[in-house]
PDB file of N, CA and C in Angstrom:
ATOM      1  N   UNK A   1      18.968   4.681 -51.388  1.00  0.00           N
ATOM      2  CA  UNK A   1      19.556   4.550 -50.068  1.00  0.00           C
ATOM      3  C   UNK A   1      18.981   5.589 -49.105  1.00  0.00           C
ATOM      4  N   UNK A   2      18.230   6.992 -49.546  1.00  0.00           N
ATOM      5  CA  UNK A   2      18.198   7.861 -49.220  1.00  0.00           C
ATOM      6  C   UNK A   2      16.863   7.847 -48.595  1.00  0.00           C
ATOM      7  N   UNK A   3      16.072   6.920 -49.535  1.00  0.00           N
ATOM      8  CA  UNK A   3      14.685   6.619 -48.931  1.00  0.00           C
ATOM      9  C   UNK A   3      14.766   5.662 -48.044  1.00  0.00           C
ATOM     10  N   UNK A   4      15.779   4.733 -48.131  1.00  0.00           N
ATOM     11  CA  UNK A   4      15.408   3.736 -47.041  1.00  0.00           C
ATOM     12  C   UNK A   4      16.292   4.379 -45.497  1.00  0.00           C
ATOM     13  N   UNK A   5      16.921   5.493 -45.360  1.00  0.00           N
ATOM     14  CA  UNK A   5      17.200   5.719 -44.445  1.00  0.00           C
ATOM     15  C   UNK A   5      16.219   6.341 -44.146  1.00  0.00           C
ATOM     16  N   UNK A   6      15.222   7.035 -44.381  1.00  0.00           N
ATOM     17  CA  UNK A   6      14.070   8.048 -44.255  1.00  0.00           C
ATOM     18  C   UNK A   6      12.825   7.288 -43.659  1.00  0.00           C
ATOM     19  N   UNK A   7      12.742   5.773 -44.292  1.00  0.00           N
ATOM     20  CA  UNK A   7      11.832   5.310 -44.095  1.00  0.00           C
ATOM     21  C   UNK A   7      11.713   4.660 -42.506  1.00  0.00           C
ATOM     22  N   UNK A   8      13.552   4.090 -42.702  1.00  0.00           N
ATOM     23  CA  UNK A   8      13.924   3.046 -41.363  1.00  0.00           C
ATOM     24  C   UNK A   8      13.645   4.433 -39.904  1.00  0.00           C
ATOM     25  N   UNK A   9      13.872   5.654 -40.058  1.00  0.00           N
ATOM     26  CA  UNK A   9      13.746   6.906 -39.158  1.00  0.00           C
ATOM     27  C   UNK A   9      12.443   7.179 -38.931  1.00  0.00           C
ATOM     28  N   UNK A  10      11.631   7.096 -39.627  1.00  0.00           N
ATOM     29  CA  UNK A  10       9.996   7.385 -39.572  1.00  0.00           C
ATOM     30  C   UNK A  10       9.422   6.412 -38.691  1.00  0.00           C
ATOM     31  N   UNK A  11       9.567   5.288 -39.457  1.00  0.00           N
ATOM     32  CA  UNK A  11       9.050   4.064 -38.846  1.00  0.00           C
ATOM     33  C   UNK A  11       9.271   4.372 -37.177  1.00  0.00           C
ATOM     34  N   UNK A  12      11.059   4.386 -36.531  1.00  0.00           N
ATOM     35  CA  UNK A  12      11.109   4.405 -35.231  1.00  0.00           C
ATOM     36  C   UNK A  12      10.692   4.929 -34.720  1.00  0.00           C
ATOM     37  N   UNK A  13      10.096   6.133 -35.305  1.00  0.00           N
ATOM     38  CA  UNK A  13       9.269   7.445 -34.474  1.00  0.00           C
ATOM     39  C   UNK A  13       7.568   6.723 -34.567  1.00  0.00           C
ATOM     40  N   UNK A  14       6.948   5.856 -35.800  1.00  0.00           N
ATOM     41  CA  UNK A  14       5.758   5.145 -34.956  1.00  0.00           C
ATOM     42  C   UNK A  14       6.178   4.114 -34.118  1.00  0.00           C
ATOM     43  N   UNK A  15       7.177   3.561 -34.087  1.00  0.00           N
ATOM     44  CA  UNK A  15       7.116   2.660 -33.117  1.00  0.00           C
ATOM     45  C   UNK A  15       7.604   3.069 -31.392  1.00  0.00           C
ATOM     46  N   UNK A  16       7.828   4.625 -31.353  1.00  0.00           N
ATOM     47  CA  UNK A  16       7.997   4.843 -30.396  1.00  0.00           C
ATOM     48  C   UNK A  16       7.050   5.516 -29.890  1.00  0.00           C
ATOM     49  N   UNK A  17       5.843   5.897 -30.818  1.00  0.00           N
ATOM     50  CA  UNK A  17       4.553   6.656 -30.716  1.00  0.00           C
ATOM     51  C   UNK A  17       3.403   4.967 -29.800  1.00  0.00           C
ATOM     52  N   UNK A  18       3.858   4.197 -30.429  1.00  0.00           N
ATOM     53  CA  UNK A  18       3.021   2.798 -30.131  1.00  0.00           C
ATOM     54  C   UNK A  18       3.868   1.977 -29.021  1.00  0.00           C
ATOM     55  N   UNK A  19       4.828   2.279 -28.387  1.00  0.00           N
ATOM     56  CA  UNK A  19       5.762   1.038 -27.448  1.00  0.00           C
ATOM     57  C   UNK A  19       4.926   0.596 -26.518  1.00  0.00           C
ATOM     58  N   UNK A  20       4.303   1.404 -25.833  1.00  0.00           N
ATOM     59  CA  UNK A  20       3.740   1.048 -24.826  1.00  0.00           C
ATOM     60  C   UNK A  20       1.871   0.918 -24.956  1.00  0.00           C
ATOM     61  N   UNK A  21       1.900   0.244 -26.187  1.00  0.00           N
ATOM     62  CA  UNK A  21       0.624  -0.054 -26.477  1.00  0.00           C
ATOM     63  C   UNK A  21       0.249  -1.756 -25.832  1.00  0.00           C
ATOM     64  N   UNK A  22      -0.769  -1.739 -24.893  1.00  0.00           N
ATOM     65  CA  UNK A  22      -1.317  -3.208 -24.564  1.00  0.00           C
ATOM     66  C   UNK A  22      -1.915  -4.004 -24.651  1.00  0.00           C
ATOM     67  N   UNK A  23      -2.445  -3.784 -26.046  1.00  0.00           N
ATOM     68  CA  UNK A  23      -2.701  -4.884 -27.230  1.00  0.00           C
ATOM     69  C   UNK A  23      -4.278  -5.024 -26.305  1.00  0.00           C
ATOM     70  N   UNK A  24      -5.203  -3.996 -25.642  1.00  0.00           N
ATOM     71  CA  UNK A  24      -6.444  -3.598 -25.364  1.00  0.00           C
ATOM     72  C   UNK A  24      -7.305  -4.251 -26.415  1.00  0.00           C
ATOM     73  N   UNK A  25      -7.259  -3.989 -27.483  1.00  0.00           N
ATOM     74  CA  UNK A  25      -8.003  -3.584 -28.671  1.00  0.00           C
ATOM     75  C   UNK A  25      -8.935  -2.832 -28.679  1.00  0.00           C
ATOM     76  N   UNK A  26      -9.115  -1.650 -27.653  1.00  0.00           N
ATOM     77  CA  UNK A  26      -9.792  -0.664 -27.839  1.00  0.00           C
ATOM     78  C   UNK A  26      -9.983  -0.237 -29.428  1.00  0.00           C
ATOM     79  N   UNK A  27      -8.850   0.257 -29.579  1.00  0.00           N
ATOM     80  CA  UNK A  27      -8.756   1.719 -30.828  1.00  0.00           C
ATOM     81  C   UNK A  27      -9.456   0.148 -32.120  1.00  0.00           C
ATOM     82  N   UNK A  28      -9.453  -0.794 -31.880  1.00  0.00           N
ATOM     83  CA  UNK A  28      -9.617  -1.257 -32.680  1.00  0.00           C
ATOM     84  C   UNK A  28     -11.459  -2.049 -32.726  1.00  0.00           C
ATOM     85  N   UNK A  29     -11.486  -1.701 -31.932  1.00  0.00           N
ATOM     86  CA  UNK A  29     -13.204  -1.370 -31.564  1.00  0.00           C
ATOM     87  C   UNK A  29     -13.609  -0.521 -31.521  1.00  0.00           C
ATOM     88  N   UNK A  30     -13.317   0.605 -31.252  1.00  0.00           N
ATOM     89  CA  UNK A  30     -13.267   1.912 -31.891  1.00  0.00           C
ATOM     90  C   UNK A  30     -13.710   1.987 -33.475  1.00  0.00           C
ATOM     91  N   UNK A  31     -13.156   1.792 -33.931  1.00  0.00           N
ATOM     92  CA  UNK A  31     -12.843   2.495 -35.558  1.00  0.00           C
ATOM     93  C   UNK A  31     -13.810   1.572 -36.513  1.00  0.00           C
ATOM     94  N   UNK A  32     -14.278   2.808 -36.772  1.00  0.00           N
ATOM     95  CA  UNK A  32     -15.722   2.643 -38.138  1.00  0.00           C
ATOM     96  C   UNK A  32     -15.034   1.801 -39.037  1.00  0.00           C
ATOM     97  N   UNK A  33     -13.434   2.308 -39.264  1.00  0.00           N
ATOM     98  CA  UNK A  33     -13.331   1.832 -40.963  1.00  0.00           C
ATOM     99  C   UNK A  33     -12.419   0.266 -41.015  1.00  0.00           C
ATOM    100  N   UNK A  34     -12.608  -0.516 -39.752  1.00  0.00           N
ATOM    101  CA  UNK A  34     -12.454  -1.617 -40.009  1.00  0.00           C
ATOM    102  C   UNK A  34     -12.758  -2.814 -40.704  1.00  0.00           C
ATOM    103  N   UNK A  35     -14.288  -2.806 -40.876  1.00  0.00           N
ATOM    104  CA  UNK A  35     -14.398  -3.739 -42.020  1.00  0.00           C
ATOM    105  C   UNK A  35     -13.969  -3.385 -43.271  1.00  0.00           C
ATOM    106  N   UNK A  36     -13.405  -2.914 -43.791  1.00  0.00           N
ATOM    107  CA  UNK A  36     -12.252  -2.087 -44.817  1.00  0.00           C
ATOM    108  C   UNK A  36     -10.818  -2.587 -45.029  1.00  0.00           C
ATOM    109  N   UNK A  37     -10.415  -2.442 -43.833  1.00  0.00           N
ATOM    110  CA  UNK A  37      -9.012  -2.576 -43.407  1.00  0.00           C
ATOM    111  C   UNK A  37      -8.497  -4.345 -43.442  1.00  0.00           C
ATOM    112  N   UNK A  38      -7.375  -4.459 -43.601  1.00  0.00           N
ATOM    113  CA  UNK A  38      -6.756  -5.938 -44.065  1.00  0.00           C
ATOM    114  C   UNK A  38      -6.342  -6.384 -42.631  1.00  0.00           C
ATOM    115  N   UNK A  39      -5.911  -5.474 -41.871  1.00  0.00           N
ATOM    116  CA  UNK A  39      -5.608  -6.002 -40.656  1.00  0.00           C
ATOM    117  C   UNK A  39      -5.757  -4.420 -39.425  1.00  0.00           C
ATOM    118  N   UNK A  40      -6.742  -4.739 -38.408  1.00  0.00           N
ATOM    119  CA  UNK A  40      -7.117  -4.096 -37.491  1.00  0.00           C
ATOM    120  C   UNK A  40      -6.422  -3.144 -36.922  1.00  0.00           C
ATOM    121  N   UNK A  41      -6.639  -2.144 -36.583  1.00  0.00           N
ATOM    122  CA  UNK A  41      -5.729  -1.351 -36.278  1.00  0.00           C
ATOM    123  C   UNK A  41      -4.398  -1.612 -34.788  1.00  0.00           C
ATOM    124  N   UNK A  42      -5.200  -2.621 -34.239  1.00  0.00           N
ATOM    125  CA  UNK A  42      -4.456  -3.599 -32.685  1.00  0.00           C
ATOM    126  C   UNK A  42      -3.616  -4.552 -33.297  1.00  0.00           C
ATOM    127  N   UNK A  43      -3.525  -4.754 -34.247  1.00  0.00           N
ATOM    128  CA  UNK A  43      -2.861  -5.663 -35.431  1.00  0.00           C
ATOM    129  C   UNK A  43      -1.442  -5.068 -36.042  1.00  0.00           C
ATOM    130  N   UNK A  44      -2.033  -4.009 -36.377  1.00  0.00           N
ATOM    131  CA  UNK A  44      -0.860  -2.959 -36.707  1.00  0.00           C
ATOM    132  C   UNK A  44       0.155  -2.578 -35.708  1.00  0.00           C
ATOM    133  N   UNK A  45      -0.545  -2.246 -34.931  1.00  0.00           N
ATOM    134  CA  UNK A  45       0.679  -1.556 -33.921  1.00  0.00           C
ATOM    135  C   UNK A  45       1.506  -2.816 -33.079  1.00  0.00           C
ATOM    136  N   UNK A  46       0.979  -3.671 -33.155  1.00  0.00           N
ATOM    137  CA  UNK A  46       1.670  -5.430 -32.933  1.00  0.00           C
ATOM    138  C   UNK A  46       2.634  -5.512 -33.983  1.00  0.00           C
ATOM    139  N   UNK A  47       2.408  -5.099 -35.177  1.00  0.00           N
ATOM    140  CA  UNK A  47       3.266  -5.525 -36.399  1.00  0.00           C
ATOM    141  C   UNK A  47       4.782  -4.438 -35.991  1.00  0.00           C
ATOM    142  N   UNK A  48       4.081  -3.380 -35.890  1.00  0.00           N
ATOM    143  CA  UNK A  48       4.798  -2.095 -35.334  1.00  0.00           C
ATOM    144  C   UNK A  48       5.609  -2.139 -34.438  1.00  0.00           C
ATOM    145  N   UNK A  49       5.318  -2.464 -33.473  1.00  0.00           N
ATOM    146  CA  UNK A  49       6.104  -2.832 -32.316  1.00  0.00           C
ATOM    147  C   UNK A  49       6.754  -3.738 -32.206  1.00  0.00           C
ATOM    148  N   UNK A  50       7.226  -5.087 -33.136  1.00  0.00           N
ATOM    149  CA  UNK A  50       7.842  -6.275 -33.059  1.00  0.00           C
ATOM    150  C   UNK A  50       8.446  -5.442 -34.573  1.00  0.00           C
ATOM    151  N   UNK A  51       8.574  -4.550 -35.295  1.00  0.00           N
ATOM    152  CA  UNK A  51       9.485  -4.114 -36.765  1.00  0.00           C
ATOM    153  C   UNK A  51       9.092  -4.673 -37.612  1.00  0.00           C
ATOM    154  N   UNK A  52       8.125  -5.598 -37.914  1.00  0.00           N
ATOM    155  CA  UNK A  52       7.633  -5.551 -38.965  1.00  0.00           C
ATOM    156  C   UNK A  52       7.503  -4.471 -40.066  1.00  0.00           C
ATOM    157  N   UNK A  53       8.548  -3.547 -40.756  1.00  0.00           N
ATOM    158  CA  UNK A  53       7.995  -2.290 -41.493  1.00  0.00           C
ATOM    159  C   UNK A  53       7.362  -2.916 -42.816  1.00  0.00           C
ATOM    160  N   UNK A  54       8.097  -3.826 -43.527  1.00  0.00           N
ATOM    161  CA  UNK A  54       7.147  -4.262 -44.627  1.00  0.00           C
ATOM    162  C   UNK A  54       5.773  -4.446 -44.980  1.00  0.00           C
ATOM    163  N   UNK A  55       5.648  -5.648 -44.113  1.00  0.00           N
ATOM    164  CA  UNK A  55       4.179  -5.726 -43.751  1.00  0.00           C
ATOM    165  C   UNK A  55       3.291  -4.730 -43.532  1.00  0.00           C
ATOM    166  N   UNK A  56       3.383  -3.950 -42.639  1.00  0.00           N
ATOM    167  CA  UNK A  56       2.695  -2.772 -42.486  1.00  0.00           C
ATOM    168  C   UNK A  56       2.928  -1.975 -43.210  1.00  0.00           C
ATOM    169  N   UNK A  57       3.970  -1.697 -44.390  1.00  0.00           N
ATOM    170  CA  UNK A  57       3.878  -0.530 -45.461  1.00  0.00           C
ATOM    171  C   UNK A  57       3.180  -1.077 -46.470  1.00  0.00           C
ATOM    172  N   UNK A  58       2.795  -2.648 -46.437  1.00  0.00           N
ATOM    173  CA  UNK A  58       2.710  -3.073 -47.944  1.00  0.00           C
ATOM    174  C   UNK A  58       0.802  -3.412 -47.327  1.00  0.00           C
ATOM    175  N   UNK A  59       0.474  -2.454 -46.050  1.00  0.00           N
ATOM    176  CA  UNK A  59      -1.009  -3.075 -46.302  1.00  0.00           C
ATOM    177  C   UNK A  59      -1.329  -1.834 -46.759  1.00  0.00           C
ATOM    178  N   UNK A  60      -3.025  -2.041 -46.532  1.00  0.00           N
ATOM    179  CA  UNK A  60      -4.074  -0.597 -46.819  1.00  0.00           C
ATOM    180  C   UNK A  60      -3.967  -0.044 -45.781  1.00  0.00           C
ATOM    181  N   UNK A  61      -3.795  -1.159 -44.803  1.00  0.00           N
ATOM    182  CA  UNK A  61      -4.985  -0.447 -43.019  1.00  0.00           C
ATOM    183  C   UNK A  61      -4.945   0.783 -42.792  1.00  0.00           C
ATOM    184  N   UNK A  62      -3.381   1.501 -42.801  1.00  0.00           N
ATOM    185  CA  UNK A  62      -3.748   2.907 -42.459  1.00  0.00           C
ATOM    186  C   UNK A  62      -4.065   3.900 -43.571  1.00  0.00           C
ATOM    187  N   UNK A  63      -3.991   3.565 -44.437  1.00  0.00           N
ATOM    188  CA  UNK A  63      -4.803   4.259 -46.014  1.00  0.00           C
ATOM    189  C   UNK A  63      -6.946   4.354 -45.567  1.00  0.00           C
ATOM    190  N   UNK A  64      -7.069   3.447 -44.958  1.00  0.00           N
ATOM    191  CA  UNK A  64      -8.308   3.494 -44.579  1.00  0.00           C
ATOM    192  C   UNK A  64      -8.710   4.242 -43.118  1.00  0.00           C
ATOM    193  N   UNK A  65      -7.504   5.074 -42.569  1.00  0.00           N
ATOM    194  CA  UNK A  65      -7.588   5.654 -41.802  1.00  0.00           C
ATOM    195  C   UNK A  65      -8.937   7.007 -41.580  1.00  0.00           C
ATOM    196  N   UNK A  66      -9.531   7.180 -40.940  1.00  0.00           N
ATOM    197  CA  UNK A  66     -10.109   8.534 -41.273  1.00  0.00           C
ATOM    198  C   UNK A  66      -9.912   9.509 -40.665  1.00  0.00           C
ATOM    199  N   UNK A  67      -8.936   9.364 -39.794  1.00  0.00           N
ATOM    200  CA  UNK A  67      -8.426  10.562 -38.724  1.00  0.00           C
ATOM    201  C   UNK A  67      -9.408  10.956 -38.196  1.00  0.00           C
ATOM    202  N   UNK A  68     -10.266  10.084 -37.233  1.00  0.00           N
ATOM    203  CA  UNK A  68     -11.753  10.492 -36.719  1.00  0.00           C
ATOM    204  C   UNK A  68     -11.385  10.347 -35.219  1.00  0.00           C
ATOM    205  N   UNK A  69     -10.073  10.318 -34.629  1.00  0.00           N
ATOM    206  CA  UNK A  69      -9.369  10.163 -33.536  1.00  0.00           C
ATOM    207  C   UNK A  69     -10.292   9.579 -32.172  1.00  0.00           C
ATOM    208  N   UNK A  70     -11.013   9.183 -32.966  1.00  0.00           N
ATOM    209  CA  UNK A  70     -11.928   7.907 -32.158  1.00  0.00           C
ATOM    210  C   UNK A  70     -11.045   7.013 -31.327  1.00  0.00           C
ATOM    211  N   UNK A  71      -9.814   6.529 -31.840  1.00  0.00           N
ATOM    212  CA  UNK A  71      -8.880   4.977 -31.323  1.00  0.00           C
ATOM    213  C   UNK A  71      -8.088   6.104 -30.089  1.00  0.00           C
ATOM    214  N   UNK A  72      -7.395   7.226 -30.953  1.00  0.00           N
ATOM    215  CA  UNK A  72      -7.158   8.011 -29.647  1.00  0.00           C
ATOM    216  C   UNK A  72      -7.846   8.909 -28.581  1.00  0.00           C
ATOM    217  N   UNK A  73      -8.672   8.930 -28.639  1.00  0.00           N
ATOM    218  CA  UNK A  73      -9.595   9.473 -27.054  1.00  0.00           C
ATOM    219  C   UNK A  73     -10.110   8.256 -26.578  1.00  0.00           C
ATOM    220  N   UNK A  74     -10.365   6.991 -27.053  1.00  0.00           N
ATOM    221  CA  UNK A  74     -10.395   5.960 -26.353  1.00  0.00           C
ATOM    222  C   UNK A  74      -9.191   4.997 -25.690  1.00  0.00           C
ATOM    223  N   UNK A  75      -8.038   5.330 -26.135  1.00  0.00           N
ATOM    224  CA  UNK A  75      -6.898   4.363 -25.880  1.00  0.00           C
ATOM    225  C   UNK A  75      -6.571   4.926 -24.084  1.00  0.00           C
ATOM    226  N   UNK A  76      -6.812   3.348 -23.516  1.00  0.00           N
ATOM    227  CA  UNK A  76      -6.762   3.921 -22.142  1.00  0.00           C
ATOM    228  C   UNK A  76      -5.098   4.035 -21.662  1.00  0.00           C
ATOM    229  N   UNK A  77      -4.082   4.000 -22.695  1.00  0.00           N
ATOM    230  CA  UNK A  77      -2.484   4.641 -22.556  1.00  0.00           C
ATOM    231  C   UNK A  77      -2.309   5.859 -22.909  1.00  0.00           C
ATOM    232  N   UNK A  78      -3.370   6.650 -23.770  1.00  0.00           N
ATOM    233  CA  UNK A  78      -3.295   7.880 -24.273  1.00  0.00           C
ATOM    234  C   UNK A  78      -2.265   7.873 -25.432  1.00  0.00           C
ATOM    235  N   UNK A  79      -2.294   6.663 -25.859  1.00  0.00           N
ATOM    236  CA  UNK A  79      -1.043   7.184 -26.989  1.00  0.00           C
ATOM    237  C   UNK A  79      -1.869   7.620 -28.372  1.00  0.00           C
ATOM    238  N   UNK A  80      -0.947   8.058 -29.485  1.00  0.00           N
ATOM    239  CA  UNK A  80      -1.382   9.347 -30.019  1.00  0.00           C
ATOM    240  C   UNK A  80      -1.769   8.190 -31.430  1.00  0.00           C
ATOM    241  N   UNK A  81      -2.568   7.347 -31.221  1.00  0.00           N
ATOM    242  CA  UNK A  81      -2.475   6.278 -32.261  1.00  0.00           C
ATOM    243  C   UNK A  81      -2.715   7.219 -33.761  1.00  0.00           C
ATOM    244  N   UNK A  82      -4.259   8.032 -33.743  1.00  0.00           N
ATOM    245  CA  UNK A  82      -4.075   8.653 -35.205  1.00  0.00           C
ATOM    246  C   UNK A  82      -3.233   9.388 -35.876  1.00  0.00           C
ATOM    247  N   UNK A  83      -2.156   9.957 -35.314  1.00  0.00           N
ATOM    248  CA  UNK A  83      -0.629  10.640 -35.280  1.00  0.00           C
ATOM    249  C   UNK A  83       0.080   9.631 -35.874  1.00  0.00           C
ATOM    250  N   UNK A  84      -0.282   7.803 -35.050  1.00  0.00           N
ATOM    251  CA  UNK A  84       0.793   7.058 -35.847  1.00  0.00           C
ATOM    252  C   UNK A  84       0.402   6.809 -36.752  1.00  0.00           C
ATOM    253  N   UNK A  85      -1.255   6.929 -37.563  1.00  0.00           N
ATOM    254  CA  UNK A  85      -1.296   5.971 -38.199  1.00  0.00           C
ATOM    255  C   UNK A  85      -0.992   7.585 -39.552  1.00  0.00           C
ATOM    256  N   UNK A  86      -1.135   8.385 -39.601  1.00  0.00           N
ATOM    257  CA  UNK A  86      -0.875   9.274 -39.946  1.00  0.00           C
ATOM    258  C   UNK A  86       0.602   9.301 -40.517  1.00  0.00           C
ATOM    259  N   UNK A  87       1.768   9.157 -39.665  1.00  0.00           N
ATOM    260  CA  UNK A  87       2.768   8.724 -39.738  1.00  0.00           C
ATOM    261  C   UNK A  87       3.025   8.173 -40.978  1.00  0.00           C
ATOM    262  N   UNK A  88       2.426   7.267 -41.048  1.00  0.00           N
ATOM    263  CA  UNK A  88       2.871   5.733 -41.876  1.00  0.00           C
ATOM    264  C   UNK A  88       2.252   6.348 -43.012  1.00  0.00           C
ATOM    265  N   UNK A  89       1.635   7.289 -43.110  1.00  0.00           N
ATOM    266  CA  UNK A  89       0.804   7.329 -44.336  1.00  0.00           C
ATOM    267  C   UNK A  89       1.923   8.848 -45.050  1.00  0.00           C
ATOM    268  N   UNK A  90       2.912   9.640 -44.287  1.00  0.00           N
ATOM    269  CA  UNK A  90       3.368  10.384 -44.344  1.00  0.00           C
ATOM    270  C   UNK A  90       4.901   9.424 -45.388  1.00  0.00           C
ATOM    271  N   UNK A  91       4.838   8.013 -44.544  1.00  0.00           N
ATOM    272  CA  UNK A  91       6.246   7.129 -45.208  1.00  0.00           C
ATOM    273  C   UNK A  91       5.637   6.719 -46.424  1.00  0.00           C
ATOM    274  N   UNK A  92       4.752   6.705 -46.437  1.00  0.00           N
ATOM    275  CA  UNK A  92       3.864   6.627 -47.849  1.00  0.00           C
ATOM    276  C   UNK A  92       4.402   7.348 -48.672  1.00  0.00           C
ATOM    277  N   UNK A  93       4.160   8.310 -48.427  1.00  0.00           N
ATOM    278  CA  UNK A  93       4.297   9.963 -49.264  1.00  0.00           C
ATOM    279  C   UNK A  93       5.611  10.088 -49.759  1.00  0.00           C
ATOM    280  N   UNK A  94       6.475   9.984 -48.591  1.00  0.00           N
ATOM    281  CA  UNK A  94       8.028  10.371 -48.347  1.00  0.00           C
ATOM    282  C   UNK A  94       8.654   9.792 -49.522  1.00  0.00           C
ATOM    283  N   UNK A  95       8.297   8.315 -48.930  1.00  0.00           N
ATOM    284  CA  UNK A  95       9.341   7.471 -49.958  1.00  0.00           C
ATOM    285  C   UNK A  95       8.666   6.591 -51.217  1.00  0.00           C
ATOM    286  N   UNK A  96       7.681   7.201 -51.433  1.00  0.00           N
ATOM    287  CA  UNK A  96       7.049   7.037 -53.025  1.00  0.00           C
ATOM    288  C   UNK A  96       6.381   5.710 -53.186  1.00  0.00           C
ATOM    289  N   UNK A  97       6.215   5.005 -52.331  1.00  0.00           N
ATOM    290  CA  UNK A  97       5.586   3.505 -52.384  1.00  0.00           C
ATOM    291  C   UNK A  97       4.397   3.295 -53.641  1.00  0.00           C
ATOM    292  N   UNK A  98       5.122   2.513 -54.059  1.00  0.00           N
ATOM    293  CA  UNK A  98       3.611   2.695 -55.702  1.00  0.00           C
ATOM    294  C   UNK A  98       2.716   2.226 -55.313  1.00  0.00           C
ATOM    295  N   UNK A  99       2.703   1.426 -54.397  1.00  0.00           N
ATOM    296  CA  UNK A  99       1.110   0.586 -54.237  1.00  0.00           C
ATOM    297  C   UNK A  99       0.128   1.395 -53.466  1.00  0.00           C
ATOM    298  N   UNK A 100       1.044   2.380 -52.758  1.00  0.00           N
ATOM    299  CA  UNK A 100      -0.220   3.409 -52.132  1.00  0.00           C
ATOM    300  C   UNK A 100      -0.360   5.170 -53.001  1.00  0.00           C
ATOM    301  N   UNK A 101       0.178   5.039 -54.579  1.00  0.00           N
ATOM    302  CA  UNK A 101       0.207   6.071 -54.807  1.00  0.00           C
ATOM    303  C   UNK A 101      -0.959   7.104 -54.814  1.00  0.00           C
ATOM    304  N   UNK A 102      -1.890   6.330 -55.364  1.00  0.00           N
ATOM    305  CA  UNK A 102      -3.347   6.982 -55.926  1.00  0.00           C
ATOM    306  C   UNK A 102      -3.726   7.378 -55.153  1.00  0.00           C
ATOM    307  N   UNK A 103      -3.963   6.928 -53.604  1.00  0.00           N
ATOM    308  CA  UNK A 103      -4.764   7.224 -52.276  1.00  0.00           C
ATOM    309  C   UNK A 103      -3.717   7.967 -51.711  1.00  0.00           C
ATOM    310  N   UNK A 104      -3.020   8.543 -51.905  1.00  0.00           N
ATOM    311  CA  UNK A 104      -1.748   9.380 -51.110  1.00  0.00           C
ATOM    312  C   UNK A 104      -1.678  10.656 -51.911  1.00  0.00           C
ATOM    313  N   UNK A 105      -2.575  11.201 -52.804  1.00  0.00           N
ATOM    314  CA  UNK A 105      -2.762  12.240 -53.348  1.00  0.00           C
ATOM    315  C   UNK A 105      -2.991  13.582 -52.378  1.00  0.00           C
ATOM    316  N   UNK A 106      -3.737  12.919 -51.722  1.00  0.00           N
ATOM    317  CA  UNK A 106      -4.145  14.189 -50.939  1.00  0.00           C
ATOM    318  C   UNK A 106      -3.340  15.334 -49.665  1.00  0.00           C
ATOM    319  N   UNK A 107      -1.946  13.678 -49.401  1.00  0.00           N
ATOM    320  CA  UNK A 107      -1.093  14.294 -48.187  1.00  0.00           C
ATOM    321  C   UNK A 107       0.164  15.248 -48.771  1.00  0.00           C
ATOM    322  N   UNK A 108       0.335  15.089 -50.445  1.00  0.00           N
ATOM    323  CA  UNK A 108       1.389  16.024 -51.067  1.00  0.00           C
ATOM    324  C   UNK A 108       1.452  17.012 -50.526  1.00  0.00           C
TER     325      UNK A 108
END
């Protein structure tokens, strides 16, 4: 119960990091590590912003993140996209998700 209150709190803080995102697809032309990724990073924050948390916890995309803050010095809203995607990778961590355990070694 303890994780899913942790998780449902995290989440609102990316989706309040992304509200006023306008689906540009800058950051998502931007970013090297898209052919990688299951769904684009302009994809995500769509999923994000309509609550989708499943979906977006149960992909890779931001596991393939590289924090190369490329999406954010290009996002012409200034929002803090590698912060969010960072975020999500922190709800990773938090609340123990097995499918991203192996690649979540490094944020312990």
């Amino acid at each position: 119960m303890e994780d899913l209150k942790q998780k449902q709190s995290l989440f609102k803080d990316v989706q309040k990091m992304v509200q006023s995102c306008i689906q540009c697809g800058t950051c998502s032309s931007s970013c090297l590590a898209v052919p990688a990724m299951e769904h684009t990073p302009r994809h995500i924050w769509r999923l994000v912003q309509l609550g989708y948390k499943e979906e977006v916890l149960n992909s890779k995309t931001f596991i393939y993140c590289a924090s190369c803050y490329y999406c954010t010095l290009r996002c012409p809203r200034g929002l803090p996209l590698t912060q969010a995607m960072a975020k999500l990778k922190e709800i990773a961590v938090k609340t123990n998700l097995k499918k991203h355990k192996s690649s979540m070694n490094f944020y312990k």
